[in-house]
Protein backbone atom coordinates (compact mmCIF):
# COMPACT_ATOMS: atom_id res chain seq x y z
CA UNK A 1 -1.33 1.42 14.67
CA UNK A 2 -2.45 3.23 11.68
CA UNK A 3 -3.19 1.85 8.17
CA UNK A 4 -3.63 3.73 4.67
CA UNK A 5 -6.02 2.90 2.00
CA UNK A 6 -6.63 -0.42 0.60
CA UNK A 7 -4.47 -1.41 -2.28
CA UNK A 8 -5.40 -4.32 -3.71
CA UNK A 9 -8.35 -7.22 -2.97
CA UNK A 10 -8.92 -10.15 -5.13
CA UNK A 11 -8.69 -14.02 -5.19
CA UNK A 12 -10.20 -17.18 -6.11
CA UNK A 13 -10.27 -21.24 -6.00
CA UNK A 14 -9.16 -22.75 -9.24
CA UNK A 15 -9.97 -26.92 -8.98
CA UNK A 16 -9.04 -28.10 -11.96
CA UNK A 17 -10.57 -31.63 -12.37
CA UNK A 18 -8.65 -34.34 -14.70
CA UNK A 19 -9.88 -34.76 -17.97
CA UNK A 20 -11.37 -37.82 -19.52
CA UNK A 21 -11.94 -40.00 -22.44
CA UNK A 22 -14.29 -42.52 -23.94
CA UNK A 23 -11.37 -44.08 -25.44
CA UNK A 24 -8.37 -45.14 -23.52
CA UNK A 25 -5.71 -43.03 -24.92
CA UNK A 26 -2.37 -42.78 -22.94
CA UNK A 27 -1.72 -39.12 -21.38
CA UNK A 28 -5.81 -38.23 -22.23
CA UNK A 29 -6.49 -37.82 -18.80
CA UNK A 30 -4.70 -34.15 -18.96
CA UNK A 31 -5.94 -33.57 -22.61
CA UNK A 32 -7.44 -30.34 -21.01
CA UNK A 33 -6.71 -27.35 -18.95
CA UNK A 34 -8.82 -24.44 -18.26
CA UNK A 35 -6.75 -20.81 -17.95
CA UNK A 36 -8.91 -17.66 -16.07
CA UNK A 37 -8.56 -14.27 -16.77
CA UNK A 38 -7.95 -12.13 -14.37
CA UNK A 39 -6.28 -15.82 -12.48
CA UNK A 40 -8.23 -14.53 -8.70
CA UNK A 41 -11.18 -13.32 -9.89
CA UNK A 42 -13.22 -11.25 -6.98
CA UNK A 43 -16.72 -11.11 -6.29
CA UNK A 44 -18.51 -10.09 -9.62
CA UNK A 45 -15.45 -9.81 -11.64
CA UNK A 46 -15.84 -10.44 -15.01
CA UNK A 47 -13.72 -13.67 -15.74
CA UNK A 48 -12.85 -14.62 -19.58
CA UNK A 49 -12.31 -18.59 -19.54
CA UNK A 50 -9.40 -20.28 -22.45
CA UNK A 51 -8.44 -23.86 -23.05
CA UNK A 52 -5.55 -25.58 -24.45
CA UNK A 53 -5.00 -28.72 -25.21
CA UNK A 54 -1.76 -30.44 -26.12
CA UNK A 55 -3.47 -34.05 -27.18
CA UNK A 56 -6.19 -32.81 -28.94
CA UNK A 57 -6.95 -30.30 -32.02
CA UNK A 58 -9.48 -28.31 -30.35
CA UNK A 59 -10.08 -25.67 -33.40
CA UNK A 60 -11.68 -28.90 -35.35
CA UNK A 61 -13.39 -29.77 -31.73
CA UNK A 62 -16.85 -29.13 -30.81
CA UNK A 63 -16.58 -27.64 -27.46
CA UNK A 64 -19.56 -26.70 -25.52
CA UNK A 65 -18.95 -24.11 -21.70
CA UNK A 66 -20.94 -24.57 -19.16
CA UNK A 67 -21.66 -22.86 -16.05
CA UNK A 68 -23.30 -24.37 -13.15
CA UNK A 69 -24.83 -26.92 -15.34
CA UNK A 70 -26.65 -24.34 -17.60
CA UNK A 71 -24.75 -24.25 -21.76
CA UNK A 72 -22.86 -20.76 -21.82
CA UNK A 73 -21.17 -20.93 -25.01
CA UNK A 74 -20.85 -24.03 -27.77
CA UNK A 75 -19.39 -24.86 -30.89
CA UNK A 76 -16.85 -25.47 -33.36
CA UNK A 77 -13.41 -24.34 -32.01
CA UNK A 78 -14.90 -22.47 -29.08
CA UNK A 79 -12.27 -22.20 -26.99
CA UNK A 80 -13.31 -19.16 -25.11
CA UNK A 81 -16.10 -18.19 -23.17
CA UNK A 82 -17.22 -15.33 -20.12
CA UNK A 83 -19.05 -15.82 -16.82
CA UNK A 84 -19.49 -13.43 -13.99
CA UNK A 85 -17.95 -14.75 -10.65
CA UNK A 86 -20.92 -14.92 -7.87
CA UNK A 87 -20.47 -13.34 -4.16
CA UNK A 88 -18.38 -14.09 -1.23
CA UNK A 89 -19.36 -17.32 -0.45
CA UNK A 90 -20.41 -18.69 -3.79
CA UNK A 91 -19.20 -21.48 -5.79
CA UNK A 92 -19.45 -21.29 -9.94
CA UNK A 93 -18.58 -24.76 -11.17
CA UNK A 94 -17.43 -24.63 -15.03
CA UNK A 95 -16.89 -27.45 -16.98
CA UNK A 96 -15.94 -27.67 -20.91
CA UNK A 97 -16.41 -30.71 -23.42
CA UNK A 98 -14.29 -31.16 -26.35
CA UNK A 99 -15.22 -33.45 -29.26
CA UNK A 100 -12.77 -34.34 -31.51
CA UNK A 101 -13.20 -35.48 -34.79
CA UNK A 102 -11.77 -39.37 -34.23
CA UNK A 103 -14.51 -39.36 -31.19
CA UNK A 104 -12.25 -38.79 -28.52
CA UNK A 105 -14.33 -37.06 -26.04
CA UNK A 106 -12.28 -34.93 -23.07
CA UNK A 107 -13.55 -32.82 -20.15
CA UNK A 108 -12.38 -30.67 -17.51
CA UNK A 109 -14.08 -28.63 -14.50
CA UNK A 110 -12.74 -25.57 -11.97
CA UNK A 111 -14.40 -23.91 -9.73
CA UNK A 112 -14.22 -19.99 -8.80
CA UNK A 113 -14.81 -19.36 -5.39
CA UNK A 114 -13.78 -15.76 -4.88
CA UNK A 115 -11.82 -13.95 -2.31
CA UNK A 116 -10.86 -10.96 -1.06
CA UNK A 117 -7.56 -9.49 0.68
CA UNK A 118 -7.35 -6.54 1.69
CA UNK A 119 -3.77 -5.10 1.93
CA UNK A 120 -2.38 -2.27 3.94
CA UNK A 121 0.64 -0.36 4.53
CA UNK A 122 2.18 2.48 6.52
CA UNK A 123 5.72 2.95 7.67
CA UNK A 124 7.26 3.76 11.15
CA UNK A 125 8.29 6.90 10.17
CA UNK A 126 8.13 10.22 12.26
CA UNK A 127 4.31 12.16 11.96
CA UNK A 128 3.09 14.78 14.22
CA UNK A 129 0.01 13.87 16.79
CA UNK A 130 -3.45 13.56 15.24
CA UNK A 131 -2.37 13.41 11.72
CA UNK A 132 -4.75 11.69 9.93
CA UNK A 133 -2.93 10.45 6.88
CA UNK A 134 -0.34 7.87 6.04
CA UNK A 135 2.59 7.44 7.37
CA UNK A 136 5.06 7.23 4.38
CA UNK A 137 8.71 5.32 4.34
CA UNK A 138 11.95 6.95 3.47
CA UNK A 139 15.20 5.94 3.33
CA UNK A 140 15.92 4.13 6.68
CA UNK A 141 12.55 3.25 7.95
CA UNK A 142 10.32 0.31 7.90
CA UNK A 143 6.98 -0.34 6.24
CA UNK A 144 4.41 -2.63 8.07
CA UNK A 145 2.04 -4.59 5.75
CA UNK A 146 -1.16 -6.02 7.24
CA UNK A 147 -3.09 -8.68 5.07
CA UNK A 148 -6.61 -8.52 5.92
CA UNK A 149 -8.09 -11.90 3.68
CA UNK A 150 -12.52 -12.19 3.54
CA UNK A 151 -12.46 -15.87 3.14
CA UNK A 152 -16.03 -16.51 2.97
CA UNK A 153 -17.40 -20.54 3.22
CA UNK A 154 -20.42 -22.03 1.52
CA UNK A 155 -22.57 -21.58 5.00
CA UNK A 156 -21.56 -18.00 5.17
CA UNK A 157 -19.01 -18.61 8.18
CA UNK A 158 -15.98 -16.50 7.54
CA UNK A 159 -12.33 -18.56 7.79
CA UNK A 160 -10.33 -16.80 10.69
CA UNK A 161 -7.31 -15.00 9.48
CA UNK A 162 -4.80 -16.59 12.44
CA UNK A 163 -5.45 -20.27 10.52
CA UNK A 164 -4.44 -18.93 7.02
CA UNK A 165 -1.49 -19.83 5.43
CA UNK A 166 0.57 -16.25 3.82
CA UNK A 167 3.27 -16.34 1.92
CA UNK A 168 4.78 -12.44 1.26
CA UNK A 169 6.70 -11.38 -1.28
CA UNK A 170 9.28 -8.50 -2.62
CA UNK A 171 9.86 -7.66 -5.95
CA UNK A 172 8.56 -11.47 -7.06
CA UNK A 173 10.82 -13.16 -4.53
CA UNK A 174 9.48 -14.78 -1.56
CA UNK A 175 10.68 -13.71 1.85
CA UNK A 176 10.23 -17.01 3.54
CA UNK A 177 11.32 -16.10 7.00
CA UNK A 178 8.17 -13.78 7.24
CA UNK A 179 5.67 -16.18 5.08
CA UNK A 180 3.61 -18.76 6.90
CA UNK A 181 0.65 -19.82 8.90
CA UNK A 182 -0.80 -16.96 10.87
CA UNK A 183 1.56 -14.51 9.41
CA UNK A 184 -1.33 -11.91 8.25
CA UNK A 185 1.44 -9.16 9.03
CA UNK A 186 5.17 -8.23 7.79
CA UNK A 187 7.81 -5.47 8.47
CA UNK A 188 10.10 -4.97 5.37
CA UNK A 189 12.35 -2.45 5.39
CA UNK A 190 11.49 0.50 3.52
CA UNK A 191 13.42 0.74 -0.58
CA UNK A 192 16.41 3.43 -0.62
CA UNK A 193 15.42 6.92 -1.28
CA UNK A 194 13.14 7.80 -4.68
CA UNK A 195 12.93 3.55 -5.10
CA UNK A 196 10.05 1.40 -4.63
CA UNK A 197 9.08 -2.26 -4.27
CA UNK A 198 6.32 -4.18 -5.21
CA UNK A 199 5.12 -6.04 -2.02
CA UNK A 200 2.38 -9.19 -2.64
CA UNK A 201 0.69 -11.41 -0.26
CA UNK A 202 -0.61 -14.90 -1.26
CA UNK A 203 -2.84 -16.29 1.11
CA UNK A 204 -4.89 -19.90 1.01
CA UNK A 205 -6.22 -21.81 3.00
CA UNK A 206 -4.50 -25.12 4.98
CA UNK A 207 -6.00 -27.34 2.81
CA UNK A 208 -5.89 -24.72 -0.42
CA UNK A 209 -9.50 -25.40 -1.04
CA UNK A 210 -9.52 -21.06 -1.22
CA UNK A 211 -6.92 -18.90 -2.01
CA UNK A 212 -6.31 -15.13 -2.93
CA UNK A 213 -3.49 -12.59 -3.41
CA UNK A 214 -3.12 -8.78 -3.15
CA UNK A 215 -0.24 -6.37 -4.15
CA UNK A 216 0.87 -3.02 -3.74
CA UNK A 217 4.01 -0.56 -4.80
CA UNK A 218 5.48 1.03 -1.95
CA UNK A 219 7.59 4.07 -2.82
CA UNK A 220 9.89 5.82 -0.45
CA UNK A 221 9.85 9.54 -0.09
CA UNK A 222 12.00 12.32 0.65
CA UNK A 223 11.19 13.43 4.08
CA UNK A 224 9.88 17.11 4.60
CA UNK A 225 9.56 19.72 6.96
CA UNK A 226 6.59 21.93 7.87
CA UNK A 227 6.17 25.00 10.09
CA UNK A 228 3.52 25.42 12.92
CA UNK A 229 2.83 28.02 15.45
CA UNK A 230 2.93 27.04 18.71
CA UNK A 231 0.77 29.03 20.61
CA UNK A 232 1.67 30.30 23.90
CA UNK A 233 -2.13 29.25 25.26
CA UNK A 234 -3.06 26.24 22.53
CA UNK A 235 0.46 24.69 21.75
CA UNK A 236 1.39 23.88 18.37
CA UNK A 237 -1.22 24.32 16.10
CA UNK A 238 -0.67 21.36 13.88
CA UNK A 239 -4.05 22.03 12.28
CA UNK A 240 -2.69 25.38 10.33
CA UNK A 241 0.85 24.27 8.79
CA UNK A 242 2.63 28.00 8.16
CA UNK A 243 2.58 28.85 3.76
CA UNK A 244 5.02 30.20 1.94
CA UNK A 245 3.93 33.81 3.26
CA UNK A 246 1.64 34.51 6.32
CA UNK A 247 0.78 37.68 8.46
CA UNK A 248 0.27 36.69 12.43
CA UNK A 249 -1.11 39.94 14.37
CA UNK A 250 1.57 38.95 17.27
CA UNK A 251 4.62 40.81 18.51
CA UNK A 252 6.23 37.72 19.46
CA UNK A 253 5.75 34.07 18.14
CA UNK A 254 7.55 30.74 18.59
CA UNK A 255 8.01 28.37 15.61
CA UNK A 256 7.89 24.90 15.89
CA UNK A 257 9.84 22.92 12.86
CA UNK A 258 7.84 18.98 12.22
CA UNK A 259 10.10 16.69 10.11
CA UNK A 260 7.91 14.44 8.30
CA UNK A 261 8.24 11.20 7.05
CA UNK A 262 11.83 11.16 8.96
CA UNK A 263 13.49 7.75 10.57
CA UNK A 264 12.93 9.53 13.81
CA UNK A 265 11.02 9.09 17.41
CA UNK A 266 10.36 12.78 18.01
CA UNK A 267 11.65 16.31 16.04
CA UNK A 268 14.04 16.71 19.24
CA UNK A 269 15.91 13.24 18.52
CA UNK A 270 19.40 13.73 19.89
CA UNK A 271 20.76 13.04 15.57
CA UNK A 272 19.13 16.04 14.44
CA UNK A 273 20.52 19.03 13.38
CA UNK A 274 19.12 22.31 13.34
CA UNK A 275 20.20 25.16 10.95
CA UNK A 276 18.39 28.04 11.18
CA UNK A 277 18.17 31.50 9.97
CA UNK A 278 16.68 34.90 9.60
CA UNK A 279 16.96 37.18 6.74
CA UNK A 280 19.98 35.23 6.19
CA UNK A 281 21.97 35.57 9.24
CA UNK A 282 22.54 32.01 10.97
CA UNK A 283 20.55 31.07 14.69
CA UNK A 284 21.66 29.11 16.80
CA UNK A 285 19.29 26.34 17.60
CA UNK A 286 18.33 25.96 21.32
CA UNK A 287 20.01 22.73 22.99
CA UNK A 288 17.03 21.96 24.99
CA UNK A 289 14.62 22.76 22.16
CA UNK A 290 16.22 23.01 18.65
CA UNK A 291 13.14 21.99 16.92
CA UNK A 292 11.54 25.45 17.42
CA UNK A 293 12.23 29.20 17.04
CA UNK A 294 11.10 32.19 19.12
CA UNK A 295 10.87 35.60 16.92
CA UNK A 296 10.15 39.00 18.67
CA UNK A 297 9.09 42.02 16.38
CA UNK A 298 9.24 44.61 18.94
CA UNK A 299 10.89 47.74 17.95
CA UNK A 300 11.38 46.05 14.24
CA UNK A 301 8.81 46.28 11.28
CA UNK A 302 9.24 44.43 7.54
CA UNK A 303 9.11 40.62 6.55
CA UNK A 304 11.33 38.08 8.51
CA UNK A 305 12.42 35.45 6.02
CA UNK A 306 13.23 31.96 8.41
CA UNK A 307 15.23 29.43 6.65
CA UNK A 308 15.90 25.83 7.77
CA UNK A 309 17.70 23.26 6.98
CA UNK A 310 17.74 19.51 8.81
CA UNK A 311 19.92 16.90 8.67
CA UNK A 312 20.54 14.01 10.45
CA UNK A 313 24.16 13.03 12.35
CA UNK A 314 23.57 9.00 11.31
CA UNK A 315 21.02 8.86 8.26
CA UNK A 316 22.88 10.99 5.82
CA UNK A 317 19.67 10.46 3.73
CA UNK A 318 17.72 12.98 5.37
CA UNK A 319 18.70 16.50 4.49
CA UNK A 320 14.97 19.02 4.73
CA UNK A 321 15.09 22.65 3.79
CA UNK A 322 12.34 24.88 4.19
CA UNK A 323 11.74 28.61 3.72
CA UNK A 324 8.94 31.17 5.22
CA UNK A 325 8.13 34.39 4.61
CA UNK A 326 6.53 35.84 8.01
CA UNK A 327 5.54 39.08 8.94
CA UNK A 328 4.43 40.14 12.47
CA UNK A 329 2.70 42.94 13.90
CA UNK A 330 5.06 45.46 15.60
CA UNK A 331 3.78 46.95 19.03
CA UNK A 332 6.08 50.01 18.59
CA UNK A 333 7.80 50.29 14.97
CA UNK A 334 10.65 51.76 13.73
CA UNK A 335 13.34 49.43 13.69
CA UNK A 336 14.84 47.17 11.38
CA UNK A 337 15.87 44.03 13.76
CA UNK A 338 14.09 40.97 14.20
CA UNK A 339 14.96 39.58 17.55
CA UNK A 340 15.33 35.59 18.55
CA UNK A 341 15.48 32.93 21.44
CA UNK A 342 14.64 30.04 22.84
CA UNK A 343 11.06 30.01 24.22
């Protein structure tokens, strides 16, 4: 199976201790709450720290931040403050004070423990052999979504993936028959052609003492076709797609046509439809072989202009045209008649 890039890798614990009072004030016990931005900090990530309050005035508060023990930040109103999230691994415990004025004293800790999930995608759409990029959806296919979550513990041990709970999610809206323990993976099928979705993974852990999310915008593509040589000796030459215009010192050369991106097995899929041409003039496509194109230049000389267009008998979505201008070396000259078949 083959994954693109990384899209997105972040997460964190947020344990939100309740707040207290010197004085026994009804509802004080959740006179705090501590907000992070970004909400899943990664490792190092700058984090920007608020508090609200809905039982106490904290801009006549003295507040005091502090990080791991250590004073970050104090004073009158203060109810902001930055801290750098530590490594994989690491625990930064934060806690905040707030003094009000009739002596009410209220406190609250979290804790940032970062994550990481990775998330990839590629679809199961049709790519030639040894191509090295991404499989992209279209209309009709399916794109597979692998989380891949760094949970790290205190002692360094990593949490396995398979014990992790996920929970994925479309456009905001969870997709509950694919979410749950062990489910690191999900095949949602690809948006309708020039749409996108925004696909997210939540992932914690079973007892949500760590947690993390990830997200990425998959976009579906119109599928494409591209034009290789296939060699009589080396076979198709997917390492030197055909341009616009090329010169091949050969009398004779077969064409081989590669849909990409398509909702197909293989470029000879029984739906297909070949249309081709020369200088115009319609080919038929060869039953056992329509994908590809013979074109002898014997006894002919000038520029043989191959047109295609593909279409499939079921996915009504897919319709590829190409065009190639392609001159070959004539072993005799002096016509004006490119000639075809079937290799």
């Amino acid at each position: 199976m083959r994954y693109g890039p990384l899209a997105f890798a972040i997460g964190v614990l947020l344990l939100a201790t309740p707040a207290y009072a010197q004085l026994g004030l009804p509802g004080i016990e959740n006179a705090l709450m501590i907000g992070l931005t970004p909400a899943h900090p990664g490792p190092h990530d700058h984090v920007h720290l608020t508090v609200q309050s809905s039982a106490i005035d904290l801009s006549q508060s003295a507040i005091t931040w502090s990080s791991n023990g250590t004073v970050m930040a104090q004073g009158m109103g203060v109810t902001s403050a930055d801290v750098v999230a530590g490594a994989l691994g690491t625990q930064t415990k934060i806690g905040v004070e707030a003094d009000a004025p009739d002596g009410t004293i209220a406190r609250a800790q979290a804790v940032i423990a970062p994550t990481e999930v990775d998330l990839l995608f590629e679809a199961d759409s049709y790519v030639p052999p040894f191509y090295k990029g991404r499989a992209l959806p279209s209309a009709n296919t399916n794109v597979i979504v692998q989380a891949i979550p760094h949970f790290v513990n205190p002692d360094g041990s990593e949490m396995a993936a398979a014990k992790l709970v996920y929970t994925w999610k479309k456009d905001g809206q969870v997709m509950g028959t694919l979410s749950g323990t062990g489910k690191s993976s999900a095949i949602i099928p690809a948006p309708l052609l020039y749409g996108s979705d925004d696909i997210s993974v939540d992932v914690a852990s079973a007892d949500n003492t760590l947690s993390g999310t990830a997200s990425v915008n998959v976009a579906s593509v119109d599928p494409g076709v591209v034009l290789y040589e296939d060699h009589p000796l080396y076979g198709i030459l997917y390492n030197n797609a055909l341009r616009a215009s090329t010169f091949i010192p050969e009398s004779e050369m077969t064409f081989a046509a590669v849909p990409y991106f398509a909702a197909i097995g293989s470029p000879n899929d029984s739906t297909l439809q070949y249309a081709w041409n020369i200088n115009g003039a319609a080919i038929a496509a060869d039953p056992k072989d329509p994908s590809e194109i013979t074109i002898n230049a014997n006894n002919s000389s000038g520029i043989a202009l191959i047109g295609l267009e593909l279409t499939d008998a079921i996915n009504y979505f897919l319709d590829a045209k190409g065009g190639w201008s392609v001159t070959l070396s004539s072993v005799s000259g002096g016509g004006d008649a490119f000639h075809t078949g079937a290799q």
